[in-house]
Protein backbone atom coordinates (compact mmCIF):
# COMPACT_ATOMS: atom_id res chain seq x y z
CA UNK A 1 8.65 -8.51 -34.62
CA UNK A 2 10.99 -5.66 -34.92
CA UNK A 3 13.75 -5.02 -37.15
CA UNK A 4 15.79 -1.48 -36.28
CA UNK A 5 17.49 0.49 -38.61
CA UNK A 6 21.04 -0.21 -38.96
CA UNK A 7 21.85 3.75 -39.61
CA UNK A 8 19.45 4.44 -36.90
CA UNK A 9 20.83 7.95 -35.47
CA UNK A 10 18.68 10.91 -33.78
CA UNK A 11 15.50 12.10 -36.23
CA UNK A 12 15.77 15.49 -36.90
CA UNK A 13 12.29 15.76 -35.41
CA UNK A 14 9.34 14.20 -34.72
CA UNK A 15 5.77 15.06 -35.97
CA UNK A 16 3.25 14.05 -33.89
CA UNK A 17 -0.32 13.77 -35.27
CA UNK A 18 -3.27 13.31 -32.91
CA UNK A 19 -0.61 15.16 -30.03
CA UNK A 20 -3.54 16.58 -27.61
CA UNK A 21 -4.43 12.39 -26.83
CA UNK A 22 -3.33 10.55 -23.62
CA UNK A 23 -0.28 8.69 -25.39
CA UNK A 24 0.72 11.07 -27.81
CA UNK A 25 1.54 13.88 -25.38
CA UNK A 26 2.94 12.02 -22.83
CA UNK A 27 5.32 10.44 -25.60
CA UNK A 28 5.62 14.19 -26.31
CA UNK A 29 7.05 15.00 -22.62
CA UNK A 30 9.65 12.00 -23.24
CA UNK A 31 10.96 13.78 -26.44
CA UNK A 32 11.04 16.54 -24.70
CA UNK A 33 13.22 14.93 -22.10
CA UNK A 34 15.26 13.62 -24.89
CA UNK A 35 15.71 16.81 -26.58
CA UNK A 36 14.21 15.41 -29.57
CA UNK A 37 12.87 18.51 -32.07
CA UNK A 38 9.09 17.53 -31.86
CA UNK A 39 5.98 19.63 -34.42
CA UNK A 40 2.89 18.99 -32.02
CA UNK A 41 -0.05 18.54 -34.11
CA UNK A 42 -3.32 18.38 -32.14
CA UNK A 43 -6.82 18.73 -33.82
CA UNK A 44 -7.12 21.89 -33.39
CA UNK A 45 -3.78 22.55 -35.55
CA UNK A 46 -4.38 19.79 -38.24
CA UNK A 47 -7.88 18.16 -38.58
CA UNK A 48 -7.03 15.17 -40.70
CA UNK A 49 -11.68 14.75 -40.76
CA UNK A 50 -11.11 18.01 -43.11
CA UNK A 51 -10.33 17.91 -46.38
CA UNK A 52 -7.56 20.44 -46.50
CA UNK A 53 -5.88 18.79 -44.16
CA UNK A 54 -3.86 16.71 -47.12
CA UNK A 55 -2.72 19.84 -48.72
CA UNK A 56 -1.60 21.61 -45.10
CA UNK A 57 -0.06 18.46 -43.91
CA UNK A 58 1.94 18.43 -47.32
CA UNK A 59 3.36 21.38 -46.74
CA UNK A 60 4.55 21.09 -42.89
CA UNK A 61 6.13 17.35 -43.90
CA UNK A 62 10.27 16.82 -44.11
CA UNK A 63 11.44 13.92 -45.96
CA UNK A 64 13.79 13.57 -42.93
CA UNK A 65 10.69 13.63 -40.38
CA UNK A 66 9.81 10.95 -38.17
CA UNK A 67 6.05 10.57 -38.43
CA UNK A 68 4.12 9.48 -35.32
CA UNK A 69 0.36 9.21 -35.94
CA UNK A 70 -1.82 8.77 -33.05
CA UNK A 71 -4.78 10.74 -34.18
CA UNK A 72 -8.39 9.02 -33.55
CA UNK A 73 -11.76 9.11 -32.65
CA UNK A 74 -11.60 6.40 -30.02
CA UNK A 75 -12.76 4.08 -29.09
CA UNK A 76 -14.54 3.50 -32.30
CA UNK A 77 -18.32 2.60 -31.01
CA UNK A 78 -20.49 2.55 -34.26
CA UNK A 79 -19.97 2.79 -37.98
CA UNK A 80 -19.69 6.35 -38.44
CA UNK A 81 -17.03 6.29 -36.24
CA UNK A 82 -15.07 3.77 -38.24
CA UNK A 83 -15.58 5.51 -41.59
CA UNK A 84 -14.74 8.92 -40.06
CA UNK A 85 -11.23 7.55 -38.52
CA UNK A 86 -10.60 5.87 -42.08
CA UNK A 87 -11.39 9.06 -43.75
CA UNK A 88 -8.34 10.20 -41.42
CA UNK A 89 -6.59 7.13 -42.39
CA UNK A 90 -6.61 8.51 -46.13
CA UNK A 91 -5.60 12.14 -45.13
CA UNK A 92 -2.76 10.67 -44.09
CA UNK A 93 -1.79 8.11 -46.55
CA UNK A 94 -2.20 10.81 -49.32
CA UNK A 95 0.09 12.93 -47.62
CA UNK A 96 2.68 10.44 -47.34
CA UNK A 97 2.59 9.35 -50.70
CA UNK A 98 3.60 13.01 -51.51
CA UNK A 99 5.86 13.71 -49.34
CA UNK A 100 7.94 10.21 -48.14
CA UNK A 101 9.33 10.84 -44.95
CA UNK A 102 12.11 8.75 -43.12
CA UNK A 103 9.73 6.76 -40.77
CA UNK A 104 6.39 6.21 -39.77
CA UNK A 105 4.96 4.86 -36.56
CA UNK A 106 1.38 3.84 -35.92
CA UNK A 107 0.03 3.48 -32.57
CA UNK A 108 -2.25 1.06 -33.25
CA UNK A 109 -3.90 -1.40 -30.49
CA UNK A 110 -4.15 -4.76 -29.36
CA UNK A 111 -7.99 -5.06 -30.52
CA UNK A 112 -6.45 -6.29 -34.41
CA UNK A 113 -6.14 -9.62 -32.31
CA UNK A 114 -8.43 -12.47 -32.38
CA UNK A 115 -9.98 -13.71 -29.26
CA UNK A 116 -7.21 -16.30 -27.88
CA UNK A 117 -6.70 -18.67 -24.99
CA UNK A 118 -3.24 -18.97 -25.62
CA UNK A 119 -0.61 -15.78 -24.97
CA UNK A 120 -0.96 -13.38 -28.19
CA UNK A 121 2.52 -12.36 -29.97
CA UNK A 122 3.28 -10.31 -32.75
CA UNK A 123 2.61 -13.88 -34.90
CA UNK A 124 -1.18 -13.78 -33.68
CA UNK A 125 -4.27 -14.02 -35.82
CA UNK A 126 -5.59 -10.36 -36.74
CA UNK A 127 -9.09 -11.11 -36.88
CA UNK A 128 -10.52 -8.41 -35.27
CA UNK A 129 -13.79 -8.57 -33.28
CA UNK A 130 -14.91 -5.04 -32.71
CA UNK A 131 -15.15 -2.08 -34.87
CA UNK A 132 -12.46 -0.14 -32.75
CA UNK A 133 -10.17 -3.31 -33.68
CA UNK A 134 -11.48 -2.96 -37.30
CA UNK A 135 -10.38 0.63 -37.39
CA UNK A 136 -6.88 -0.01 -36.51
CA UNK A 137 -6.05 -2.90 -38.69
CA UNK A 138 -7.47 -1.30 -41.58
CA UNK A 139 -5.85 1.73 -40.60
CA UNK A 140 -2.06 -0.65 -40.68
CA UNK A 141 -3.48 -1.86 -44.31
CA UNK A 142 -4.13 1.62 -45.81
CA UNK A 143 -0.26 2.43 -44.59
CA UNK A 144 1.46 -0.28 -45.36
CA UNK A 145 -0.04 -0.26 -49.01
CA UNK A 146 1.03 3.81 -49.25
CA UNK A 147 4.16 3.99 -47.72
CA UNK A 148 7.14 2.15 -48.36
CA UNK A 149 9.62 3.08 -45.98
CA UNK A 150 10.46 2.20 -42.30
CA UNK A 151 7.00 1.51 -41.03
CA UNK A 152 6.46 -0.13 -37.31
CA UNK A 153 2.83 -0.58 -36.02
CA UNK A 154 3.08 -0.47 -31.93
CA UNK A 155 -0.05 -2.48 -30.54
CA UNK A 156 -0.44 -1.46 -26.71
CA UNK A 157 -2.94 -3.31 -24.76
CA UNK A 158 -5.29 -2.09 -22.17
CA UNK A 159 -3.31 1.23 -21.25
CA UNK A 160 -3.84 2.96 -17.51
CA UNK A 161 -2.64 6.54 -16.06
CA UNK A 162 -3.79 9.67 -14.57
CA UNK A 163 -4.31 11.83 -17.19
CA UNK A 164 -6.02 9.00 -19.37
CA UNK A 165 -9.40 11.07 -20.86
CA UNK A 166 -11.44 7.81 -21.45
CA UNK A 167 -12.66 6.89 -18.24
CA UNK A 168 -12.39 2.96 -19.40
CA UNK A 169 -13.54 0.51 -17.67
CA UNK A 170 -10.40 -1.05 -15.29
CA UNK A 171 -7.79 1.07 -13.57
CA UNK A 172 -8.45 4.33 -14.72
CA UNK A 173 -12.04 4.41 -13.87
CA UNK A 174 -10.91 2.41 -10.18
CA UNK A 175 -8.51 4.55 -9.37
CA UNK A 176 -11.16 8.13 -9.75
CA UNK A 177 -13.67 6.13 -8.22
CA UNK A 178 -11.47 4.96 -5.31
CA UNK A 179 -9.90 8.71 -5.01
CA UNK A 180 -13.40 10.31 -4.72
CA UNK A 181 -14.64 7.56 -1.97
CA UNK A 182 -17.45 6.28 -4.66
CA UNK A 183 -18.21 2.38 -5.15
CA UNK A 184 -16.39 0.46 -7.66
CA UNK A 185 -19.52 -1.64 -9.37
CA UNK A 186 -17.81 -4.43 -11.50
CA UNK A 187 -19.46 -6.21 -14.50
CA UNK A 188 -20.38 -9.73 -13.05
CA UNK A 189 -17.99 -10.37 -10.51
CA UNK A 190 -15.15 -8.97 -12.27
CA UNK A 191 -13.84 -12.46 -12.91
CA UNK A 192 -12.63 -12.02 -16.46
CA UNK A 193 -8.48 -11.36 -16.64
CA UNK A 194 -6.49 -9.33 -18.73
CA UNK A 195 -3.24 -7.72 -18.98
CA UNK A 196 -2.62 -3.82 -18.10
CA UNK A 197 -0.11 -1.61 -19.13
CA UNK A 198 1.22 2.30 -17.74
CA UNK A 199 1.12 4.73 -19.86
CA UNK A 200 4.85 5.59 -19.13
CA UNK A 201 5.97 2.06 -20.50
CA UNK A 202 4.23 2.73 -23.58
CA UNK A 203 5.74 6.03 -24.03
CA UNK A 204 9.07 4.42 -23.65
CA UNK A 205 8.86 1.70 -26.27
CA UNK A 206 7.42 4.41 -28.64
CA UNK A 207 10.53 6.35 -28.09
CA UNK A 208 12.89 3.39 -28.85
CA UNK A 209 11.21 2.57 -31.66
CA UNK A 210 11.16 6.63 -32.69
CA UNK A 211 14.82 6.78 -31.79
CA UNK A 212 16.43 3.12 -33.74
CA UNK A 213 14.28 3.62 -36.11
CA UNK A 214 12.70 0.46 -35.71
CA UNK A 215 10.44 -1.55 -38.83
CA UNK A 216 7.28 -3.99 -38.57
CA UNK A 217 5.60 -5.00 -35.27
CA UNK A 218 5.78 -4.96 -31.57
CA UNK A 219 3.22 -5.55 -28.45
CA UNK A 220 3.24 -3.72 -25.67
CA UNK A 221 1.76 -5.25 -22.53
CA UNK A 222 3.15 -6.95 -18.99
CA UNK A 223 2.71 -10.52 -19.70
CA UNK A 224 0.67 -10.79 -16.80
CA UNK A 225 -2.89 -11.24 -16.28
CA UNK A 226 -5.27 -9.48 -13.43
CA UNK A 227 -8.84 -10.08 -12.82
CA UNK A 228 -11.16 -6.40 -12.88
CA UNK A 229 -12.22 -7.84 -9.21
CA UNK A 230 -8.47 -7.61 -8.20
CA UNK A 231 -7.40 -4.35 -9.43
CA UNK A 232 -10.76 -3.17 -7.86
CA UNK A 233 -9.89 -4.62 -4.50
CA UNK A 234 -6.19 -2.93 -4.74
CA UNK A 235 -7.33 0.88 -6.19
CA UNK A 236 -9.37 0.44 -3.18
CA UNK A 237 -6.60 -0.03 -0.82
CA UNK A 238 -3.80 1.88 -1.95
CA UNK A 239 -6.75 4.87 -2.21
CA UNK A 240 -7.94 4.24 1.70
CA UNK A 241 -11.13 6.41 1.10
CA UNK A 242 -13.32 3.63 2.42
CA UNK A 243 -14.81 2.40 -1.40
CA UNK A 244 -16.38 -0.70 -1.73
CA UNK A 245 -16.38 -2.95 -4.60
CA UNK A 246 -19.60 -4.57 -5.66
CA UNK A 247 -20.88 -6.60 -8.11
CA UNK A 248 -23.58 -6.53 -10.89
CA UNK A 249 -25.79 -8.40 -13.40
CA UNK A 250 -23.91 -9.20 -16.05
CA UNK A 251 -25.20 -7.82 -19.44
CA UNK A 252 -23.94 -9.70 -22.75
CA UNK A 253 -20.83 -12.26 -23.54
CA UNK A 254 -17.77 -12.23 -20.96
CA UNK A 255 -15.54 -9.84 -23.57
CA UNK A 256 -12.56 -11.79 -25.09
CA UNK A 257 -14.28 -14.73 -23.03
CA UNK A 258 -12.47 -13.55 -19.99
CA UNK A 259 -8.99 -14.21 -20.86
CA UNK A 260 -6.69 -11.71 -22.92
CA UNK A 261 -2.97 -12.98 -21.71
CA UNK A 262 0.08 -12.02 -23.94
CA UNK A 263 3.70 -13.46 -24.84
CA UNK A 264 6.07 -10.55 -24.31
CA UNK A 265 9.01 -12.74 -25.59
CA UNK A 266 9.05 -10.26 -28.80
CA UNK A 267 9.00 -6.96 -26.63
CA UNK A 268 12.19 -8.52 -25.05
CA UNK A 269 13.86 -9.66 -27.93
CA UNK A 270 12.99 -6.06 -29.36
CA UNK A 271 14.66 -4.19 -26.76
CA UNK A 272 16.24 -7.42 -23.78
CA UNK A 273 16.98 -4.74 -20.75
CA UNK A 274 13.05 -3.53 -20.93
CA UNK A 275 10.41 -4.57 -18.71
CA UNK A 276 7.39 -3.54 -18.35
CA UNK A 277 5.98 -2.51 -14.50
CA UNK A 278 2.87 -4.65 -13.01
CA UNK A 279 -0.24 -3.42 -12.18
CA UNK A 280 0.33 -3.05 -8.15
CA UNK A 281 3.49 -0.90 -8.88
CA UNK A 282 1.52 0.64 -11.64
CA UNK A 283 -1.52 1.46 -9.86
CA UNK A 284 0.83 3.16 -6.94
CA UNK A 285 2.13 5.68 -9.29
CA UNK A 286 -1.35 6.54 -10.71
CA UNK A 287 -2.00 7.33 -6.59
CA UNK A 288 1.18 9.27 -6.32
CA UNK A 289 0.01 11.15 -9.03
CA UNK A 290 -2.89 12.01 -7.46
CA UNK A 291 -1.70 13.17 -4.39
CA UNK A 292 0.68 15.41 -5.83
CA UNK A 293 -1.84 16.98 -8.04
CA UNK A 294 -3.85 17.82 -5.17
């Protein structure tokens, strides 16, 4: 749950580590929009793998800065992986313990949550089940233990959009496959359900919480399940390139046993006039956005 700052007033500025990824430059453009003073930090400007990077991100920090670390090697798919993003962890832990700056915000994920039949909240068991999951709580660990100010951990689920690098599984990888007339081929029959969120509402509750200086935890996510078959069947129709959806073999356990559903009551208790859009309103921007890039 989320607790905002009572003195809550405009941050000075906003450094943004990790700022070439999907979600940390479209929360970027936002700022932008809001005229919020933002230090863009991608890779190439700050590698938090390399050791300097303590000492150089010492020396940019504000005590009156907003942190807003995004910066991973995602998803985490082996154990090299995990031990290089918690190596970044550290870079950044070290620095804040230097420098203390006015808030921090993690964009962390929904994969800290056990597997659950029932709607996860904020209040859920993290009991991760994957090593990308494992990254990110240990990650919220590692900061909560080295900084002491106002921290909030933001846990998006599944995210979609056009610009999205990943290629995931779901939307994203519907939506290219549907735009370039190539079949769909779903895992099993597609039957397992989980809730998918737009990039833009993301970006928006990361703003809030940048801008009221908001403490502890918060889920993003629709509160609405969709089966992979069904966003399938509507990337293929909003598309109209003629793609079929098919089905395949299934290889391994149904992940999260085929149900993922979440209990957005703390999202609107967080912020009450917010709602998130669904996936058919969702997946018609992500085609708008296609056609007007062509």
């Amino acid at each position: 749950m989320l607790t905002h700052s009572n003195e809550a007033t405009r941050p000075s500025r906003v450094v943004i580590l990790g700022a070439g990824g999907f979600v940390a430059s479209a929360t970027h453009r936002r700022l932008d929009e809001l005229a919020v003073p933002v230090l863009a930090l991608p890779r190439a400007a700050l590698d938090l793998t390399d050791r300097a990077s303590v000492a150089r991100l010492v020396e940019l920090l504000r005590p009156e800065d907003t942190l807003l670390f995004v910066a991973a090697n995602a998803p985490v798919k082996n154990e090299a992986m995990l031990l290089t993003n918690l190596r970044m962890g550290a870079a950044v832990c070290d620095a804040l313990q230097r420098v203390p700056v006015r808030h921090v915000v993690y964009i962390s994920s929904d994969a800290v949550y056990a597997d659950s039949q029932k709607p996860l909240t904020e209040r859920s068991c993290a009991q991760p089940g994957s090593l990308h999951g494992v990254m990110h709580l240990a990650r919220e660990v590692m900061l909560a233990n080295a900084y002491g100010g106002a921290l909030c951990f933001v846990r998006p689920t599944l995210i979609y959009g056009p610009a999205d690098p990943h290629n995931g599984y779901g939307p994203n990888r519907f939506m290219r496959l549907a735009a370039l007339g190539e079949d769909i081929i779903l895992f099993g029959e597609g039957e397992e359900r989980r809730d998918h969120v737009w990039i833009d509402d993301v970006t928006r509750v990361v703003t809030r919480v940048v801008l009221q200086g908001s403490s502890g935890v918060i889920n993003v996510a629709v509160g609405e399940v969709v089966s992979f078959s069904d966003v399938a069947k509507l990337a293929t129709r909003l598309m109209g390139t003629g793609t079929q959806v098919r089905s395949s073999p299934r290889v391994g356990p149904m992940p999260h046993n085929g149900l993922r559903p979440f209990d957005v009551s703390g999202l609107l208790e967080a912020f009450p006039d917010f709602r998130c859009v669904e996936v058919p309103e969702g997946l018609e921007k992500v085609r708008d956005a296609y056609r007007s890039s062509r």
